[in-house]
C-alpha atoms as a PDB file:
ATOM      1  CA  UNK A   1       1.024   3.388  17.806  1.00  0.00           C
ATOM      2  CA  UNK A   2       0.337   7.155  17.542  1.00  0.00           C
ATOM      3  CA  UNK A   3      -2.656   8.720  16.309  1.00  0.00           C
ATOM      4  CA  UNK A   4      -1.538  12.621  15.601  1.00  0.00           C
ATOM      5  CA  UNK A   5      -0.444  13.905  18.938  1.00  0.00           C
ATOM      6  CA  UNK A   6      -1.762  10.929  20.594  1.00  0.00           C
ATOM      7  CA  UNK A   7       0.099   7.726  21.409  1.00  0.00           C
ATOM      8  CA  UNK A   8      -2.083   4.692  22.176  1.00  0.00           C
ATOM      9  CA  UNK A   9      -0.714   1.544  23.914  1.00  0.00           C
ATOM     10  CA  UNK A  10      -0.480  -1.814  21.948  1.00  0.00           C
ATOM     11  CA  UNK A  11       0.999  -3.787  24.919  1.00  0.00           C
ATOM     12  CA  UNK A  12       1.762  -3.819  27.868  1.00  0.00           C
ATOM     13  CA  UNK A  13       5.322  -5.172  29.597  1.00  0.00           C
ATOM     14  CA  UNK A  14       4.828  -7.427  33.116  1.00  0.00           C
ATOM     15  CA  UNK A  15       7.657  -6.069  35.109  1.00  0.00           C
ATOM     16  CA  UNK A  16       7.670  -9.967  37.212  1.00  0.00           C
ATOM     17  CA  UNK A  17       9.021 -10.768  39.994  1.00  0.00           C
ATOM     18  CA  UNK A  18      12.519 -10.288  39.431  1.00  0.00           C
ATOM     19  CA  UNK A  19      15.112  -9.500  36.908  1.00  0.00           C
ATOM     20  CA  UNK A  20      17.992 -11.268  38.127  1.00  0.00           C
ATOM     21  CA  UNK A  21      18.410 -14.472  35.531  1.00  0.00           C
ATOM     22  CA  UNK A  22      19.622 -16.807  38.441  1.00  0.00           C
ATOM     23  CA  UNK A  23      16.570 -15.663  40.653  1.00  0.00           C
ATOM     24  CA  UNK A  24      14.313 -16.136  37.709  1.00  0.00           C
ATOM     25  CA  UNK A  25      15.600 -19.517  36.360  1.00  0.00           C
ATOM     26  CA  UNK A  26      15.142 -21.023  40.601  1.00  0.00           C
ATOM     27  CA  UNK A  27      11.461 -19.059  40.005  1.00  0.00           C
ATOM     28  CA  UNK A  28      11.039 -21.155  36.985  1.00  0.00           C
ATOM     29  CA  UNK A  29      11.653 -24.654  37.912  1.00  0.00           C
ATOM     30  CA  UNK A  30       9.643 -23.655  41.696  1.00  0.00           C
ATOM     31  CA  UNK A  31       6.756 -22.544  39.393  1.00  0.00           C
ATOM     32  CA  UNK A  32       6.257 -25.055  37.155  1.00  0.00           C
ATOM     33  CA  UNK A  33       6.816 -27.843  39.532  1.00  0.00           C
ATOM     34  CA  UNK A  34       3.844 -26.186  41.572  1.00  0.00           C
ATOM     35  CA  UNK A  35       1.986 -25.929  38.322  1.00  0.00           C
ATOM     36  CA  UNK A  36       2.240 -29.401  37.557  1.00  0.00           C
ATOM     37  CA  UNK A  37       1.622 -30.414  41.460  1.00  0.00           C
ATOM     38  CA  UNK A  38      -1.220 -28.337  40.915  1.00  0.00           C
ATOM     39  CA  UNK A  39      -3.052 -29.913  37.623  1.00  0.00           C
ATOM     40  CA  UNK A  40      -2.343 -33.257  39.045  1.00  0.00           C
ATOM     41  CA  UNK A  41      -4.112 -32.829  42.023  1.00  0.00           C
ATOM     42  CA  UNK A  42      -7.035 -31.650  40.731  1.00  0.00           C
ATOM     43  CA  UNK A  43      -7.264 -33.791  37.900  1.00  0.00           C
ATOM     44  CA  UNK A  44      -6.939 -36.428  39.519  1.00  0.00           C
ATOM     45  CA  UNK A  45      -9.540 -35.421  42.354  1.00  0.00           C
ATOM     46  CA  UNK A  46     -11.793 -35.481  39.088  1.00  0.00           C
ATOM     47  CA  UNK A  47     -10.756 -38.506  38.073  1.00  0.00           C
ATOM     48  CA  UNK A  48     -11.001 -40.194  41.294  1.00  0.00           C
ATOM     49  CA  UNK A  49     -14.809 -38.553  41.706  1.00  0.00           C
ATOM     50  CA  UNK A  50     -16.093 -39.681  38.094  1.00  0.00           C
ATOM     51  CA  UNK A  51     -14.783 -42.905  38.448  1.00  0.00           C
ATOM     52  CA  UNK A  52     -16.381 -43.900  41.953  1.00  0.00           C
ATOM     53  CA  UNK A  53     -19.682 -44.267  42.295  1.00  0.00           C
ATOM     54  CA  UNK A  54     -20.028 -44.026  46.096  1.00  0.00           C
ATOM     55  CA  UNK A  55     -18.516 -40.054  45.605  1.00  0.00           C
ATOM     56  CA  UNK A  56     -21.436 -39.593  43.436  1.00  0.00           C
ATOM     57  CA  UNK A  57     -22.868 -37.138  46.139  1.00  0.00           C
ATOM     58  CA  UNK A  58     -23.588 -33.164  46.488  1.00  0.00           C
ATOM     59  CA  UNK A  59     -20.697 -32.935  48.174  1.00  0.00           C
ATOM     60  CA  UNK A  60     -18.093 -34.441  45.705  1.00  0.00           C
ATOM     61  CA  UNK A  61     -20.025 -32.642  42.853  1.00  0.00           C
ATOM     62  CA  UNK A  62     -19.056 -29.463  44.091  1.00  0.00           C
ATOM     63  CA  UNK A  63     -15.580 -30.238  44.995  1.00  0.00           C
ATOM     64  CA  UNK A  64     -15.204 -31.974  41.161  1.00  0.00           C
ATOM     65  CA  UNK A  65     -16.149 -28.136  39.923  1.00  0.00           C
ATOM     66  CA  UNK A  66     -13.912 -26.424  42.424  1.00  0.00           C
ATOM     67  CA  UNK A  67     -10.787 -29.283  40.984  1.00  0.00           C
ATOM     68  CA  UNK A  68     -11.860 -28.310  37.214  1.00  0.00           C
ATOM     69  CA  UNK A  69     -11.998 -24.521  38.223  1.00  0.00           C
ATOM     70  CA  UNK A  70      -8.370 -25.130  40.258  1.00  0.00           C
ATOM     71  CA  UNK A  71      -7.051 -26.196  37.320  1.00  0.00           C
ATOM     72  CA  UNK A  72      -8.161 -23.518  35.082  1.00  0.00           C
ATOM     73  CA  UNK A  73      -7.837 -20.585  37.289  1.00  0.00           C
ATOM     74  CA  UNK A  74      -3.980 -21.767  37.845  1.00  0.00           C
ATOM     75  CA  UNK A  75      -4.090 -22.192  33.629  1.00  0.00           C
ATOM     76  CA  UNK A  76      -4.740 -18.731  33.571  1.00  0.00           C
ATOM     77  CA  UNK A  77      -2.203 -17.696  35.885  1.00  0.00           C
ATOM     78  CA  UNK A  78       1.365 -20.135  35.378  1.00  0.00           C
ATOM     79  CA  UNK A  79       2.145 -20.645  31.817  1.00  0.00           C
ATOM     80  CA  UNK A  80       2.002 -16.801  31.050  1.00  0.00           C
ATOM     81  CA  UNK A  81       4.696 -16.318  34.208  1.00  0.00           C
ATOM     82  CA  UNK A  82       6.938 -18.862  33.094  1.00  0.00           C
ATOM     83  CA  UNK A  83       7.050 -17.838  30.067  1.00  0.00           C
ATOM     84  CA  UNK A  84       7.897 -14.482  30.983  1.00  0.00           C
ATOM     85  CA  UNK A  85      10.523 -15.936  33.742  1.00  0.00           C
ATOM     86  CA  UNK A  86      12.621 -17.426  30.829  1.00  0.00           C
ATOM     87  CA  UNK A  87      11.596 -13.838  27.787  1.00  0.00           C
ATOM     88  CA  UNK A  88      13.899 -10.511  27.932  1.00  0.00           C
ATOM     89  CA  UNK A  89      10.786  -8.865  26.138  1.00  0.00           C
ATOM     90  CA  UNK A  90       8.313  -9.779  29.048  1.00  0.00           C
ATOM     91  CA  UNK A  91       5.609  -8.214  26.750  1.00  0.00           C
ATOM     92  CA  UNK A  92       1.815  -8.813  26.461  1.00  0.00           C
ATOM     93  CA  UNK A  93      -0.564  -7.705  23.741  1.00  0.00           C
ATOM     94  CA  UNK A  94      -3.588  -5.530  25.024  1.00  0.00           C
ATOM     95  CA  UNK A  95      -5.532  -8.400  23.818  1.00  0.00           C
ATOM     96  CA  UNK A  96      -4.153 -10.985  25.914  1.00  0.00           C
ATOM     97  CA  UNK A  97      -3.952  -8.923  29.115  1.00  0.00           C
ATOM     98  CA  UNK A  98      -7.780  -8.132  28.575  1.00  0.00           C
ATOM     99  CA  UNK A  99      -8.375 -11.882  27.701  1.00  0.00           C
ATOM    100  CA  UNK A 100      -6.550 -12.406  31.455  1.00  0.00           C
ATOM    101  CA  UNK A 101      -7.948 -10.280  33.219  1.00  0.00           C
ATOM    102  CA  UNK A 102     -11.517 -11.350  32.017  1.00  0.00           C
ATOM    103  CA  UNK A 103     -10.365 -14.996  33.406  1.00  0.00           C
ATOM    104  CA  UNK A 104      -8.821 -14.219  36.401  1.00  0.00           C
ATOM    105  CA  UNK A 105     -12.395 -12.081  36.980  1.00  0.00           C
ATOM    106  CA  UNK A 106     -14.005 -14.838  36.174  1.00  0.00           C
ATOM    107  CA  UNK A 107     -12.172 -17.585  38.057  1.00  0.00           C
ATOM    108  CA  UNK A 108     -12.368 -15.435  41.212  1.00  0.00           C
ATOM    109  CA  UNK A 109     -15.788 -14.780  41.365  1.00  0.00           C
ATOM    110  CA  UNK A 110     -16.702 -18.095  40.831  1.00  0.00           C
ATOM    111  CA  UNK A 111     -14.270 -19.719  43.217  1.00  0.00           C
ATOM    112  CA  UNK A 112     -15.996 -17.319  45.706  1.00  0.00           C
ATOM    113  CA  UNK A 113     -19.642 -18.864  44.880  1.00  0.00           C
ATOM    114  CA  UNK A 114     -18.310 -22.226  44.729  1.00  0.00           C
ATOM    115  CA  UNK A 115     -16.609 -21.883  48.086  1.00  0.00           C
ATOM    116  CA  UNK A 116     -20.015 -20.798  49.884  1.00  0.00           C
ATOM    117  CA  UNK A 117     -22.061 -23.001  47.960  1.00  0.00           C
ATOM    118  CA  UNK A 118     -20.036 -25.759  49.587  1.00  0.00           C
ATOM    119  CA  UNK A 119     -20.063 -24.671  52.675  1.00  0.00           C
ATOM    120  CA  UNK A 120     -24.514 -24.133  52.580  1.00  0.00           C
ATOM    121  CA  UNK A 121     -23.734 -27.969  51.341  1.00  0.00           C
ATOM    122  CA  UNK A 122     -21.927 -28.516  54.549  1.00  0.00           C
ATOM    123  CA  UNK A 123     -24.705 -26.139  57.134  1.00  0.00           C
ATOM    124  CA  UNK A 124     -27.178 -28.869  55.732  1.00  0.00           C
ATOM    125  CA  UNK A 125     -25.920 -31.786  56.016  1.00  0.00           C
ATOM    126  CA  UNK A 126     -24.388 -31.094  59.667  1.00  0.00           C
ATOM    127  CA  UNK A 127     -27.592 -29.482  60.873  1.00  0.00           C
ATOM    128  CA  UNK A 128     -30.460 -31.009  59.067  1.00  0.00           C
ATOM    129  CA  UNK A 129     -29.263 -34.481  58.095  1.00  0.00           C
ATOM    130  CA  UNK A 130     -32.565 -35.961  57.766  1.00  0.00           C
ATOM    131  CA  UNK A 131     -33.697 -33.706  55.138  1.00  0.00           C
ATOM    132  CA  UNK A 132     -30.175 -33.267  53.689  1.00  0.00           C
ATOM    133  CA  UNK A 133     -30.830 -35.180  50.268  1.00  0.00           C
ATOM    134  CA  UNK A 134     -34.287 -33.020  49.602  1.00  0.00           C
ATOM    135  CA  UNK A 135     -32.744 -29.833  50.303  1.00  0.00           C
ATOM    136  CA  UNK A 136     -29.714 -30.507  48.145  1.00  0.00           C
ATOM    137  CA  UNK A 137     -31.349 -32.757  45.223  1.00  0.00           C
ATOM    138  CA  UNK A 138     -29.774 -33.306  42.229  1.00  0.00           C
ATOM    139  CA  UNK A 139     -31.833 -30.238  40.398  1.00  0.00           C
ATOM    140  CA  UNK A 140     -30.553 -27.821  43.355  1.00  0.00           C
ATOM    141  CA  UNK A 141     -27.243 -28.937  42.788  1.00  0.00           C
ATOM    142  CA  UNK A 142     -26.961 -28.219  39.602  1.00  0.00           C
ATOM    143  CA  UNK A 143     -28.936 -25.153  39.820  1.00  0.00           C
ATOM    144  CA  UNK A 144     -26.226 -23.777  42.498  1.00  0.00           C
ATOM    145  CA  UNK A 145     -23.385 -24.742  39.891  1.00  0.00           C
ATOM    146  CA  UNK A 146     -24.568 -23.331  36.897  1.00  0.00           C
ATOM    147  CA  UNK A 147     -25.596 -19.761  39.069  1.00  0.00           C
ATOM    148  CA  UNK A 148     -21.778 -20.031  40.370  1.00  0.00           C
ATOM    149  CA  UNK A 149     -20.484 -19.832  36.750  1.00  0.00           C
ATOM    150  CA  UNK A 150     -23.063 -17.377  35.327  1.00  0.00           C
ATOM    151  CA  UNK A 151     -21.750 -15.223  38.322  1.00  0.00           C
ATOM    152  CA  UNK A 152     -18.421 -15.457  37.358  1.00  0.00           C
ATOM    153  CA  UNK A 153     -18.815 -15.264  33.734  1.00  0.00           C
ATOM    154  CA  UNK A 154     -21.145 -11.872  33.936  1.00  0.00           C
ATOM    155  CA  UNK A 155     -18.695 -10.418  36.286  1.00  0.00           C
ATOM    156  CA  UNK A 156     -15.804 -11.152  34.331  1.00  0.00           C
ATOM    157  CA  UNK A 157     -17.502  -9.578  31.050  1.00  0.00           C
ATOM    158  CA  UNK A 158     -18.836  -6.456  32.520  1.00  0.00           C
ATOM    159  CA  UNK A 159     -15.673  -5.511  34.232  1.00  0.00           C
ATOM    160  CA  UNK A 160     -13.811  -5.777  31.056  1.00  0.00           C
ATOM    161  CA  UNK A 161     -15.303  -4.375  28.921  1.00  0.00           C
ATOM    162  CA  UNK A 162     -15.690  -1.180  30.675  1.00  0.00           C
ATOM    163  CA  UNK A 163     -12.079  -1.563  31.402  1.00  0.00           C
ATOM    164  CA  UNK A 164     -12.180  -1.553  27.296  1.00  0.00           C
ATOM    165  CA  UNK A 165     -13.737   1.487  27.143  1.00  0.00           C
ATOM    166  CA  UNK A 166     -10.504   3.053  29.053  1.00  0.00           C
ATOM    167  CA  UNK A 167      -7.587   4.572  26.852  1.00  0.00           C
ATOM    168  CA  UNK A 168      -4.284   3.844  27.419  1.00  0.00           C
ATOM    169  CA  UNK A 169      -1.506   6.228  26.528  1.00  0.00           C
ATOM    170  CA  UNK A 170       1.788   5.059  28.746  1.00  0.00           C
ATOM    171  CA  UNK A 171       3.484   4.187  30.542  1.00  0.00           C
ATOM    172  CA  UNK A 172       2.714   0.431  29.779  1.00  0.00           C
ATOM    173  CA  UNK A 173       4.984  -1.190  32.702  1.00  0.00           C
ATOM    174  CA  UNK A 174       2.693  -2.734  34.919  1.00  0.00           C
ATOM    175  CA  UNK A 175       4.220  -3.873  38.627  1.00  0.00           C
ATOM    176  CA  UNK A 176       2.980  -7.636  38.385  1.00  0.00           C
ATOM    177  CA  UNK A 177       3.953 -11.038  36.704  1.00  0.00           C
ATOM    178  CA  UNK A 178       0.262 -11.326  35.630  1.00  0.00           C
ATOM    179  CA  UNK A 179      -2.546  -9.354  34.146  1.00  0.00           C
ATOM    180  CA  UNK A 180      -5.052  -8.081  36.935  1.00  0.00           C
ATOM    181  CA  UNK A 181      -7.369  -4.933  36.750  1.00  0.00           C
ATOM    182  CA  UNK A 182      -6.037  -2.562  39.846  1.00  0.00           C
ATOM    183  CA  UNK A 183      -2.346  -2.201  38.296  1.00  0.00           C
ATOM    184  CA  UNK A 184      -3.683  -1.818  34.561  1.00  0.00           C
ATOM    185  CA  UNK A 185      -6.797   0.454  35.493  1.00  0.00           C
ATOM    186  CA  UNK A 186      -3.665   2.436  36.923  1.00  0.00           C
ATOM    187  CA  UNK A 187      -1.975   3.274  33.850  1.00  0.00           C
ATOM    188  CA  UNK A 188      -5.305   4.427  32.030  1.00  0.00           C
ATOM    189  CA  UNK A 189      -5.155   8.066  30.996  1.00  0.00           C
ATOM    190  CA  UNK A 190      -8.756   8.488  31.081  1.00  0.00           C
ATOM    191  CA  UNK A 191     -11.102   8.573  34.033  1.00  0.00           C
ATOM    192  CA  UNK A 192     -11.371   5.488  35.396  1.00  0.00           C
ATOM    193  CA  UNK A 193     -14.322   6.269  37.798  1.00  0.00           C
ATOM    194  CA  UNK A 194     -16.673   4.057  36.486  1.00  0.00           C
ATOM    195  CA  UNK A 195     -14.283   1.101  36.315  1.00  0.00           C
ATOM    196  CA  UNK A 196     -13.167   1.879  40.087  1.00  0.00           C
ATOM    197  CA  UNK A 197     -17.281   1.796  41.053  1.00  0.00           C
ATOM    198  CA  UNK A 198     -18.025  -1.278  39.187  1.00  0.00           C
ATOM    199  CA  UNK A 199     -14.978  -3.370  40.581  1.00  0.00           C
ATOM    200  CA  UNK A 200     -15.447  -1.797  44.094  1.00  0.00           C
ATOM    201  CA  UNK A 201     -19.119  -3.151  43.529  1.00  0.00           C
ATOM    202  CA  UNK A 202     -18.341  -6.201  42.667  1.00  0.00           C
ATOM    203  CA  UNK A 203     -15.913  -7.047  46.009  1.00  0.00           C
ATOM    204  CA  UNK A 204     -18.686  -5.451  48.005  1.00  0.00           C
ATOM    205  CA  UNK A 205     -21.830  -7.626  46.486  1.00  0.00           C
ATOM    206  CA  UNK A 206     -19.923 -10.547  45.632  1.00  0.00           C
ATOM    207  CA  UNK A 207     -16.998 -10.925  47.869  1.00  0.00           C
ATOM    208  CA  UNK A 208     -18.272  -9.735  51.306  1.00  0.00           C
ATOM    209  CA  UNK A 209     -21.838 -10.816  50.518  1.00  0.00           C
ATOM    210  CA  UNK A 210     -20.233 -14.667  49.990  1.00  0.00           C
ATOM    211  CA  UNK A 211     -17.944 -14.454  52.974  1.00  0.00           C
ATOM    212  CA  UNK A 212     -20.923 -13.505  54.845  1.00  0.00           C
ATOM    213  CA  UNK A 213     -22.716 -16.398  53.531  1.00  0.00           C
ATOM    214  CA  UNK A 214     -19.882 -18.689  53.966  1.00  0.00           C
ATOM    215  CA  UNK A 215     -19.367 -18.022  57.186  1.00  0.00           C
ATOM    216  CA  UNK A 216     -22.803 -17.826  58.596  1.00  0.00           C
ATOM    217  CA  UNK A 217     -22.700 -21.349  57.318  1.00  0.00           C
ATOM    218  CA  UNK A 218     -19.550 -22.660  59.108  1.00  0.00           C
ATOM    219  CA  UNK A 219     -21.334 -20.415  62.384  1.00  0.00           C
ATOM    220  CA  UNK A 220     -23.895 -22.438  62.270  1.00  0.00           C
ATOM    221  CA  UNK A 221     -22.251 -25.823  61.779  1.00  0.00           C
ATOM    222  CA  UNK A 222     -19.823 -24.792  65.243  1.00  0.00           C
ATOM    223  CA  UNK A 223     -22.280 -24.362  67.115  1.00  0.00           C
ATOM    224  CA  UNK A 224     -24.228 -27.666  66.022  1.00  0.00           C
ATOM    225  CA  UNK A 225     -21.076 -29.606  66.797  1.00  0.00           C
ATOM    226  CA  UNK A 226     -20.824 -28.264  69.863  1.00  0.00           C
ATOM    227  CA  UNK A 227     -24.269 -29.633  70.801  1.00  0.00           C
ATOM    228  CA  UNK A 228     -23.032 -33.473  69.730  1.00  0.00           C
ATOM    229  CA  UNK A 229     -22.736 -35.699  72.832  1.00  0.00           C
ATOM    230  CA  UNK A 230     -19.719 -38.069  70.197  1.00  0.00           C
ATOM    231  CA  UNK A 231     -16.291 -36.757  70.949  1.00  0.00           C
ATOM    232  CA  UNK A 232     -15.127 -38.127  67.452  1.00  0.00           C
ATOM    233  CA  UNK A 233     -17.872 -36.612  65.792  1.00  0.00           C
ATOM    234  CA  UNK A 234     -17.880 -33.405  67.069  1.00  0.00           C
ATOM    235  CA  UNK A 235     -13.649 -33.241  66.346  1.00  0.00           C
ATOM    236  CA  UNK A 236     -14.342 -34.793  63.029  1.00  0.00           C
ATOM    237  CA  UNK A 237     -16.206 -31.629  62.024  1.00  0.00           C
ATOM    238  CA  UNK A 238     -13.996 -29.105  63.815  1.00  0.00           C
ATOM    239  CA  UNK A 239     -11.076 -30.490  62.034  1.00  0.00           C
ATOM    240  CA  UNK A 240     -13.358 -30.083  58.776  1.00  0.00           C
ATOM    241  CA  UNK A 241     -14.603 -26.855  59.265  1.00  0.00           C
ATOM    242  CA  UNK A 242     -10.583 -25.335  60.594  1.00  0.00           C
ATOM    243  CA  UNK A 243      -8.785 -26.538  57.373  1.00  0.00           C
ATOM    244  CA  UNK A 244     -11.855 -25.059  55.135  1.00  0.00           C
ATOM    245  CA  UNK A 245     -11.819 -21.791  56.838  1.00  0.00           C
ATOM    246  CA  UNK A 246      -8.402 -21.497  56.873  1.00  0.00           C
ATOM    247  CA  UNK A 247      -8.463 -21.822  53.260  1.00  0.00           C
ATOM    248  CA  UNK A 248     -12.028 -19.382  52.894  1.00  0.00           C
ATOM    249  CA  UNK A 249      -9.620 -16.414  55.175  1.00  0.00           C
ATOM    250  CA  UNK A 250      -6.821 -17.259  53.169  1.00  0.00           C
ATOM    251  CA  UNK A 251      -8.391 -16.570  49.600  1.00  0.00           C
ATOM    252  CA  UNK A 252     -10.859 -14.376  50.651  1.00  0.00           C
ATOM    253  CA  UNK A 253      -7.968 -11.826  52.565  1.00  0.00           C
ATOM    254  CA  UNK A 254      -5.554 -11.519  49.873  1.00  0.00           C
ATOM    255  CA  UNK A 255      -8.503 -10.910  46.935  1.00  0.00           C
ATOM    256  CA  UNK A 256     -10.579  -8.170  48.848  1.00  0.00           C
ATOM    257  CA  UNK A 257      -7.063  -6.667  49.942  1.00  0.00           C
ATOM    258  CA  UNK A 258      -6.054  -6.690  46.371  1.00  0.00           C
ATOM    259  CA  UNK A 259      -8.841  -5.444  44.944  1.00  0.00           C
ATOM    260  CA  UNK A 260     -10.062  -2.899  47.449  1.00  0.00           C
ATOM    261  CA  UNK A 261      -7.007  -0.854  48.576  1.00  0.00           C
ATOM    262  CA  UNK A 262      -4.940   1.328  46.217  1.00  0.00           C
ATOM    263  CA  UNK A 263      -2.848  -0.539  43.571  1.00  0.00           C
ATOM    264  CA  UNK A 264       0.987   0.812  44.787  1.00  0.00           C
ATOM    265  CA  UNK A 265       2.683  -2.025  42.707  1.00  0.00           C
ATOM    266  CA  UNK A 266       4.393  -2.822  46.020  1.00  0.00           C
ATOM    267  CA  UNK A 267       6.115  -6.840  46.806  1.00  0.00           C
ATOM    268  CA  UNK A 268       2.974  -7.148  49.181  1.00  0.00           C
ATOM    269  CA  UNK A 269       0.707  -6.800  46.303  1.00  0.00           C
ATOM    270  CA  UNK A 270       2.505  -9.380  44.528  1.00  0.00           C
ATOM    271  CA  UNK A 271       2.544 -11.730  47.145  1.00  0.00           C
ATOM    272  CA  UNK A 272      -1.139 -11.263  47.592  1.00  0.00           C
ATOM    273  CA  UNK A 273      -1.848 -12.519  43.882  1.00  0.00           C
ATOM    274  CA  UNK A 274       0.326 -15.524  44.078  1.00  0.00           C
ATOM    275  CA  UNK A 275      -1.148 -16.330  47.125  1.00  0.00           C
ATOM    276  CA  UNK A 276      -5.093 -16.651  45.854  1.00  0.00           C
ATOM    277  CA  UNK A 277      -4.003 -16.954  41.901  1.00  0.00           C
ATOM    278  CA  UNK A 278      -1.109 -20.161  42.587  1.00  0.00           C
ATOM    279  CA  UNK A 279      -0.954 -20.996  46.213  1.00  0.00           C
ATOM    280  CA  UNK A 280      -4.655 -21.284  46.787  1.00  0.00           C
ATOM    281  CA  UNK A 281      -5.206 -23.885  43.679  1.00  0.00           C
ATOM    282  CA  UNK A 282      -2.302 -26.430  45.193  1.00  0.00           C
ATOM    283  CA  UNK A 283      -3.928 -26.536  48.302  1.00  0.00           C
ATOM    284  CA  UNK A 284      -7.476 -26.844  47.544  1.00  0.00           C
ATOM    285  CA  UNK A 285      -7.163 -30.503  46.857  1.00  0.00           C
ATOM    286  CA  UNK A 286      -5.071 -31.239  49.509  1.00  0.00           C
ATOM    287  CA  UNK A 287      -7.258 -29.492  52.194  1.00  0.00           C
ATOM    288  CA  UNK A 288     -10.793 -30.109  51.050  1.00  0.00           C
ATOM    289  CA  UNK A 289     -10.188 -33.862  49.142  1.00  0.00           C
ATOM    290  CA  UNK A 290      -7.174 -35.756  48.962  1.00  0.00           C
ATOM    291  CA  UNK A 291      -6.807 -35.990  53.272  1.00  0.00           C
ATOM    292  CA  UNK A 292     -10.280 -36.995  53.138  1.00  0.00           C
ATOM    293  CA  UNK A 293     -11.098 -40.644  53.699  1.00  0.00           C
ATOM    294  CA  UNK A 294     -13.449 -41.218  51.106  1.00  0.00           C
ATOM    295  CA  UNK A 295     -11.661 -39.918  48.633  1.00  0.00           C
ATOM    296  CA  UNK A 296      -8.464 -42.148  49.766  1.00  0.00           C
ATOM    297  CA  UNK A 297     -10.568 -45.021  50.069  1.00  0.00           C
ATOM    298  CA  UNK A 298     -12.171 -44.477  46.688  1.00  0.00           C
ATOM    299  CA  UNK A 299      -8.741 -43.860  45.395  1.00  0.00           C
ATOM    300  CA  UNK A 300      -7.727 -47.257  46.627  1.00  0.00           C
ATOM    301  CA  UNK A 301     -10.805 -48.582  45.038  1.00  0.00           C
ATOM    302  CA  UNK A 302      -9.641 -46.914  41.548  1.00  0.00           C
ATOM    303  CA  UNK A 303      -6.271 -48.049  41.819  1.00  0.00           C
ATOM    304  CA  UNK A 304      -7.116 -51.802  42.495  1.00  0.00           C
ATOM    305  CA  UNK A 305      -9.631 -51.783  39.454  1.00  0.00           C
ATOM    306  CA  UNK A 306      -7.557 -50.570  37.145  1.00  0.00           C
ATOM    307  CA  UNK A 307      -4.682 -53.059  38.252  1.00  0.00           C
ATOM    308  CA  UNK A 308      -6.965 -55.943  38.212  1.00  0.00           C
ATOM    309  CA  UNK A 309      -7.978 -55.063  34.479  1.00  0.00           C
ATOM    310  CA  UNK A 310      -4.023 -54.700  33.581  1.00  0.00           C
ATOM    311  CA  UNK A 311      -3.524 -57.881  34.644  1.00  0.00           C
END
């Protein structure tokens, strides 16, 4: 659209991931089968969790909002690639890419609060078990939750809309397969200062201050497993805490490296937003429920009630 001299973008076109059509259409079936891996997993972590009382706990309340936010974050994220894997046009209306990038904001940030609000979850009940079900009572529980998502929400809002306040004037080819703020604050024409503080602030206050949290937390849990006399116990929790950090470096790496260097449009970049944006919701499941053994056990439980009342 042009206004006199002036030519103001109405859309934007996601360059991908490739352009070869026998690269995209093996991209294609790879992505959705993760993409239905994915919603599977998590919904049926929440399944499992609703359905059995003895996961009526803290911890499984948390992990049943990381599964629903799993599922949406990777909502966000898959149908708009695939659908762009099998289009010539690749296009996306200014709306729509806002509309993204306020969820993937969103989703972020509040993975990030979930993730250390779990892992406070886990400092208590490793190193004050006696006074584990005071500190984390049903009204701090929820409490923790609903400041996760206001997080989230607020964060998502304010750095949209003063990405909204930017003018766009071409190029409108942005070097991704989704919608993110560093590669379309890049192809503003007006001075994107205030954007660049505000998101900058936002990694700093939100994403350092949680991985600080989080892994204070998990510091403190080592160091009380080291102190256990049980050999089991004290490997139970190691193996715990190893597969939850590995997940906590893996999400937290690629999002603070995406959104705190330089937006280049480079394959690393990419690979850095699969990894937290489609990678990160398949494995959540796996890593922090489905090898557990109450959850398999309750699963088990699930199963054999549901046969029983078949039969």
């Amino acid at each position: 659209m042009e206004i006199g001299n002036i030519t103001t973008v109405t859309e934007f076109v996601l360059l991908g991931l490739s352009n070869n059509p026998q690269i995209q259409a093996i991209l294609f079936v790879l992505f959705l089968v993760i993409y239905l891996l994915t919603l599977t997993e998590n919904l049926l972590v929440l399944l499992v969790i609703r359905a059995d009382s003895h996961l009526h706990t803290p911890m499984y309340f948390f992990l049943s909002h990381l599964s629903f936010l799993d599922a949406f974050y990777s909502s966000v994220i898959v149908p708009k690639l695939l659908e762009n894997l099998l289009s010539k046009s690749k296009t996306i209306a200014l709306l729509e890419c806002f509309t993204q990038i306020s969820l993937v904001i969103f989703s972020g940030a509040t993975e990030a609060c979930l993730l250390s609000v779990m892992a406070y979850d886990r400092f208590q009940a490793v190193c004050h078990p006696l006074l584990y079900m005071v500190a984390m009572n049903r009204k701090v529980c929820i409490g923790l939750v609903g400041a996760s998502w206001v997080i989230g929400i607020g964060t998502g809002l304010v750095n949209t809309l003063l990405l909204a306040q930017q003018h766009f004037c071409g190029p409108s080819l942005i070097s991704s397969f989704v919608c993110e703020l560093p590669p379309v604050l890049l192809l503003a024409c007006s001075d994107t200062y205030i954007s660049n503080v505000a998101i900058l602030t936002t990694m700093v206050v939100l994403g350092i201050g949680n991985l600080f949290l989080l892994l204070g937390s998990y510091t403190h849990i080592i160091m009380t497993a080291l102190g256990i006399n049980s050999t089991s116990g004290r490997s139970k929790i190691f193996y715990t805490c190893s597969s939850h950090v590995l997940v906590v470096v893996i999400f937290y790496g690629s999002g603070l490296f995406r959104y705190m260097t330089p937006p280049s449009g480079s394959v690393l970049e990419q690979v850095l937003s699969m990894q937290y944006s489609v990678v990160t919701p398949l494995l959540n499941p796996l890593i922090y429920s489905l090898k557990n053994q109450e959850v398999k056990a309750a699963l088990k439980r699930v199963l054999a009630r549901k046969s029983r009342l078949t039969f």
